[in-house]
N, C-alpha and C. Protein backbone atom coordinates (compact mmCIF):
# COMPACT_ATOMS: atom_id res chain seq x y z
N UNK A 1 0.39 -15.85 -3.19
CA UNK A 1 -0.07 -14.76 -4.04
C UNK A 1 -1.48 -15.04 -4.54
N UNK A 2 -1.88 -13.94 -5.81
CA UNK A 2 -3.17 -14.24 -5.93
C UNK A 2 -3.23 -15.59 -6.66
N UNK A 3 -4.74 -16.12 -7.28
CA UNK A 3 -4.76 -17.28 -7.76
C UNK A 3 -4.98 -16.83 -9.18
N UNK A 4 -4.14 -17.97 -10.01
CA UNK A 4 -4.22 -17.58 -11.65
C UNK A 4 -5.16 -16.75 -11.98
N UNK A 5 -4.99 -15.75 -13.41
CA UNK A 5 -6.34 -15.35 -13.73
C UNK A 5 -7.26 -16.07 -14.86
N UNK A 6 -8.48 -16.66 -14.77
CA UNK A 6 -9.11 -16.98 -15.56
C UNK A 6 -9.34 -16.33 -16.79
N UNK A 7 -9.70 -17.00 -18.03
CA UNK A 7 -9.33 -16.88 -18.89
C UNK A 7 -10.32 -15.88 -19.32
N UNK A 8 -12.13 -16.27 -18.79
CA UNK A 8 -13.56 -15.33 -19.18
C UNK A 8 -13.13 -13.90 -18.17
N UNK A 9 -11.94 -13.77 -17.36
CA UNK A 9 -11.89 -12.98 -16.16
C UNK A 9 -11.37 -11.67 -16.96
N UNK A 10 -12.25 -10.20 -16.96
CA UNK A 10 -11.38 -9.17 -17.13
C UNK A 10 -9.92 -9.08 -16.27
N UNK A 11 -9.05 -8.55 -17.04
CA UNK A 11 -7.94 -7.93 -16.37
C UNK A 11 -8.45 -7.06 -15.05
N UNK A 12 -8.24 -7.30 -14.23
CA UNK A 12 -8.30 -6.11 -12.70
C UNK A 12 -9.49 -6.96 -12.14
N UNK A 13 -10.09 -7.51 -12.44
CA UNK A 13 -11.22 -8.03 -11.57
C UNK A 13 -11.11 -9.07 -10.91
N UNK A 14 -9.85 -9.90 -11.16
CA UNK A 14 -9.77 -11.32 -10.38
C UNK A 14 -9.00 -10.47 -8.49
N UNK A 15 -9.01 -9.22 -8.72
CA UNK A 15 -7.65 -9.04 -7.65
C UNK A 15 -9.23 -8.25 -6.93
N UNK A 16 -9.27 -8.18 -5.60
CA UNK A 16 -10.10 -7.17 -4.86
C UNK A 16 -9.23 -6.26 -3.85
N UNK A 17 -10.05 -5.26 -3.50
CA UNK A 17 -9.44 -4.19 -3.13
C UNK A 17 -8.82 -4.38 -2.23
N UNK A 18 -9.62 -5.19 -1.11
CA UNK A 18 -8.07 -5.65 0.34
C UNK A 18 -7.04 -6.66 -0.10
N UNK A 19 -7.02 -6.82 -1.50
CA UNK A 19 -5.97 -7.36 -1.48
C UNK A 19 -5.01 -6.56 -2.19
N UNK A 20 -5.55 -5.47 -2.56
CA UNK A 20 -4.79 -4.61 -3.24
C UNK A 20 -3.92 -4.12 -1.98
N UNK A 21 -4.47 -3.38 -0.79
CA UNK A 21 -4.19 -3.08 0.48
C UNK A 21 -2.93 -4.21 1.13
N UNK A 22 -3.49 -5.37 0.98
CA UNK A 22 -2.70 -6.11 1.29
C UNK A 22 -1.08 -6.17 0.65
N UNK A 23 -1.30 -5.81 -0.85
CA UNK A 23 -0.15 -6.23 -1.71
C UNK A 23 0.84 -4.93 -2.09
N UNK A 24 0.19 -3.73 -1.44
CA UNK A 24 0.56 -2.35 -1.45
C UNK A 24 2.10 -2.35 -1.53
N UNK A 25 2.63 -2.61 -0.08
CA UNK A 25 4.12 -2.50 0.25
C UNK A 25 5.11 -3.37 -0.65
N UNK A 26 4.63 -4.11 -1.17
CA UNK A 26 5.41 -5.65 -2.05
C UNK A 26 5.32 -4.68 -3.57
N UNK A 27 4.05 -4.08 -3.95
CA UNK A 27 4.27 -3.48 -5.32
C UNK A 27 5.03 -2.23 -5.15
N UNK A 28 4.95 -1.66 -4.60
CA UNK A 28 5.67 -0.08 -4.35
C UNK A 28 7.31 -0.25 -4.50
N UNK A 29 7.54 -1.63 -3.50
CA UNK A 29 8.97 -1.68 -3.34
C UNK A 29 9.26 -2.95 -4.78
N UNK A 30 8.59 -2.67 -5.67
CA UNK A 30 9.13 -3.88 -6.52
C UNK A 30 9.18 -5.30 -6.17
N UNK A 31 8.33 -6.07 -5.23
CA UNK A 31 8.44 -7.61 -4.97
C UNK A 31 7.62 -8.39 -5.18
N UNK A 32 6.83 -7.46 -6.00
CA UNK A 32 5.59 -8.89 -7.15
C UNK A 32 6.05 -9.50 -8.27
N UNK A 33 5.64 -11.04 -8.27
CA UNK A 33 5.78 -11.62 -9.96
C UNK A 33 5.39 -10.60 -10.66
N UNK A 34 5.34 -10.93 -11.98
CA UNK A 34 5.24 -10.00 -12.70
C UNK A 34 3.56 -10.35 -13.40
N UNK A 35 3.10 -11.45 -12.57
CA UNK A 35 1.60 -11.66 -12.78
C UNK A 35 0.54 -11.20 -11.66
N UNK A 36 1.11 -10.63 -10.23
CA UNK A 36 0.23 -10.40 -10.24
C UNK A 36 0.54 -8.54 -9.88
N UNK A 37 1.42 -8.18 -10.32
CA UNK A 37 1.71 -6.81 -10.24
C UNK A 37 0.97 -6.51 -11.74
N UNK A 38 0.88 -7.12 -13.23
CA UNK A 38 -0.04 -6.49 -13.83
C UNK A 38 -1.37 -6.80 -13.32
N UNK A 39 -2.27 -7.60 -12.83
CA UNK A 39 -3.06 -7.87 -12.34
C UNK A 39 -3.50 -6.20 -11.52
N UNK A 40 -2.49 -6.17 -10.13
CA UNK A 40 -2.99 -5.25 -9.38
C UNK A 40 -3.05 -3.82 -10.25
N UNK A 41 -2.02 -3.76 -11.29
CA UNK A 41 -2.04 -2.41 -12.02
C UNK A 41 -3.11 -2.29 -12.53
N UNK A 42 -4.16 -3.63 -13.40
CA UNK A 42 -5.39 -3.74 -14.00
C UNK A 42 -6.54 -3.24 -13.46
N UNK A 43 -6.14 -3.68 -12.08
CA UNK A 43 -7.60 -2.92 -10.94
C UNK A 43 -7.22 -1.59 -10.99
N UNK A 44 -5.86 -1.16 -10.35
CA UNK A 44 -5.72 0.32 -10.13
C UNK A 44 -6.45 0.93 -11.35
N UNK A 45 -6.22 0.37 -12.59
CA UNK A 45 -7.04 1.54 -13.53
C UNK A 45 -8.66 1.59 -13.71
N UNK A 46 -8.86 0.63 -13.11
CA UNK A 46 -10.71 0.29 -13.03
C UNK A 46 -11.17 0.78 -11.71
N UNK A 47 -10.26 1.00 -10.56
CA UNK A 47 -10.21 1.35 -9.43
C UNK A 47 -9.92 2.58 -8.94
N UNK A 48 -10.81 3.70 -9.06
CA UNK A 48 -10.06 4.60 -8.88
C UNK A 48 -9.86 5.02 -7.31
N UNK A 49 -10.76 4.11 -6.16
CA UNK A 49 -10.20 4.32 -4.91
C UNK A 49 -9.35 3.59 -4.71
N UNK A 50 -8.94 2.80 -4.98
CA UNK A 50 -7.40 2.23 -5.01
C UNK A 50 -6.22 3.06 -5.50
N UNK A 51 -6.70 3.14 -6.47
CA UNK A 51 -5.33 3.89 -7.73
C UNK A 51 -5.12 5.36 -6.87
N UNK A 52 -6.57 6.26 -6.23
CA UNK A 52 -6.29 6.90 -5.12
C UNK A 52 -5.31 7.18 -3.71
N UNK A 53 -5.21 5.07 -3.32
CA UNK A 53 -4.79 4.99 -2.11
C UNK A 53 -3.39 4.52 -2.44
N UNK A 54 -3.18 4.18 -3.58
CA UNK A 54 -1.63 4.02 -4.03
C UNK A 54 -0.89 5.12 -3.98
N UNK A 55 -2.06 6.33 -4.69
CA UNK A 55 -1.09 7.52 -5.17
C UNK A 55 -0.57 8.16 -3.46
N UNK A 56 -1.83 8.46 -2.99
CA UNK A 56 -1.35 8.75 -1.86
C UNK A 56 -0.67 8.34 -0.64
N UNK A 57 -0.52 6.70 -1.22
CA UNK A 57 1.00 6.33 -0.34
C UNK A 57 2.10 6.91 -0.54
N UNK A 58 2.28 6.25 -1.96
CA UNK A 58 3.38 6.85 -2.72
C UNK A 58 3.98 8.33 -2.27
N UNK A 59 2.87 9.62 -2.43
CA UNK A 59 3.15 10.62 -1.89
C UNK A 59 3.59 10.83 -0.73
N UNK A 60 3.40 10.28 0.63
CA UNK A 60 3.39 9.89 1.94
C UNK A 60 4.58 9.25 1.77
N UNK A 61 5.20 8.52 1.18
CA UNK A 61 6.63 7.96 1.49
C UNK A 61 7.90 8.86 0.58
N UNK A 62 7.50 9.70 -0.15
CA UNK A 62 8.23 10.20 -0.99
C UNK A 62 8.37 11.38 0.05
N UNK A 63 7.56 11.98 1.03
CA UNK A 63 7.57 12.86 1.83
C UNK A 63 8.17 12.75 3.38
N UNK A 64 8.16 11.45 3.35
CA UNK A 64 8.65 11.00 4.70
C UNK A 64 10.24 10.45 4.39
N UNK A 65 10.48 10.77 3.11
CA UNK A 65 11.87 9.94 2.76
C UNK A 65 12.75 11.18 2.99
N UNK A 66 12.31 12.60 2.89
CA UNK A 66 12.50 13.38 2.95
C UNK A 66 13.07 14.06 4.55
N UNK A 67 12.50 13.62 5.70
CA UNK A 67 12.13 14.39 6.56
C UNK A 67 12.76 13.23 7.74
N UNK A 68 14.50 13.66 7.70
CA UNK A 68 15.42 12.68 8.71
C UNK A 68 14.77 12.97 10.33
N UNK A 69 14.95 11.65 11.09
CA UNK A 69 14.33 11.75 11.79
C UNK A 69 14.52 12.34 13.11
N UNK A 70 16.05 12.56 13.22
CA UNK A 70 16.89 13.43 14.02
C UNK A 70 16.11 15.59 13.83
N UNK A 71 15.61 15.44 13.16
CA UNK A 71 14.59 16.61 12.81
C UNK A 71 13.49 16.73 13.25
N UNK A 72 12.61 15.66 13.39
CA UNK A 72 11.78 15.74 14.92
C UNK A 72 11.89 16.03 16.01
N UNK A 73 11.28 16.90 16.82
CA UNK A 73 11.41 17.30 18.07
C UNK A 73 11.18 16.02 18.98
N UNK A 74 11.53 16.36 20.03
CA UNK A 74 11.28 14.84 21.45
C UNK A 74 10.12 14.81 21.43
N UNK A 75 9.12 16.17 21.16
CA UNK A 75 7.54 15.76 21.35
C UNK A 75 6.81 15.20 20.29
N UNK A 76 7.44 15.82 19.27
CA UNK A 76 7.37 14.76 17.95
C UNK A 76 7.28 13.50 17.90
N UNK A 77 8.88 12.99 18.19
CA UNK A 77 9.02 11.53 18.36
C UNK A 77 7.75 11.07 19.63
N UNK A 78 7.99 11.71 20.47
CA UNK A 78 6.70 10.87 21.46
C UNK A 78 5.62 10.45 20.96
N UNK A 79 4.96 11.20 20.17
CA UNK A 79 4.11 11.34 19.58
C UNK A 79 3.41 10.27 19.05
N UNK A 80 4.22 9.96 17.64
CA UNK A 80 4.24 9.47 16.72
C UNK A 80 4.70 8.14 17.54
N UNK A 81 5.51 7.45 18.35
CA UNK A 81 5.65 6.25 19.26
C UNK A 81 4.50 5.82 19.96
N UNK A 82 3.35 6.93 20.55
CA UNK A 82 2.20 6.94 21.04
C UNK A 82 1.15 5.91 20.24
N UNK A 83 1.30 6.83 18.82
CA UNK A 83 0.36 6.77 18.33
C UNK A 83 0.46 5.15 17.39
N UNK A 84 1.80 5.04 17.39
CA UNK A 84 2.31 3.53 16.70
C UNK A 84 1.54 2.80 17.98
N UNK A 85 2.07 2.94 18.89
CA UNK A 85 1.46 1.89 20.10
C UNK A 85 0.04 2.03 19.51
N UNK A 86 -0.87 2.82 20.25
CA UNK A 86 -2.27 2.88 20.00
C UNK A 86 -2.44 2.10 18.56
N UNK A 87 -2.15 1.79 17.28
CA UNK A 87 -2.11 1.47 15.88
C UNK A 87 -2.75 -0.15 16.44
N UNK A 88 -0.85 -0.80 17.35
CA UNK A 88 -0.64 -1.88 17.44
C UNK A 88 -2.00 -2.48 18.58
N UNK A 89 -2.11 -1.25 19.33
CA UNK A 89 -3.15 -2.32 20.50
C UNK A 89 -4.98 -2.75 19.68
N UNK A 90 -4.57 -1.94 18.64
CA UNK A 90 -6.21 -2.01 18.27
C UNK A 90 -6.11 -2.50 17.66
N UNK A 91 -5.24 -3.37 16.54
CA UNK A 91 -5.58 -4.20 15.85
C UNK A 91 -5.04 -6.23 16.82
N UNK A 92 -5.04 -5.68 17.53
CA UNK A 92 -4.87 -6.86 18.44
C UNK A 92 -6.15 -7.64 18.73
């Protein structure tokens, strides 16, 4: 996780934004200490392209929690399998 916060250190500033990115899925689903989930909350409020890219996860999974997947069409699913591949080859 992150490293302690110093003591001269504002709240939100010891954490940076890819690590906010990084720590996204662990805070959303509840699996941060509880030091550095206030930490990342500290940036989100000094951060407003973060606090941005939270909200609009959040929205994005609250919408996809929604939408069973047997409700996609076959070209749908292709699709979206396509486009996972393509995701995986480029960050290779």
């Amino acid at each position: 996780m992150m490293a302690p916060m110093a003591d001269s250190v504002e709240p939100g500033l010891t954490i940076r934004c890819q690590e906010v990115v990084e720590l996204v899925t662990d805070y959303l689903e509840g699996a941060l200490d509880s030091g550095t989930r206030i930490e990342l909350e500290a940036h989100l409020t000094l951060c407003t392209a973060c606090a941005e890219y939270v909200r609009q996860l959040k929205t994005t999974l609250q919408m996809v929690g929604q939408a069973p997947l047997d409700s996609l069409s076959p070209a749908a699913k292709s699709e979206l399998i396509a486009a996972f591949r393509d995701l995986s080859t480029r960050s290779e």
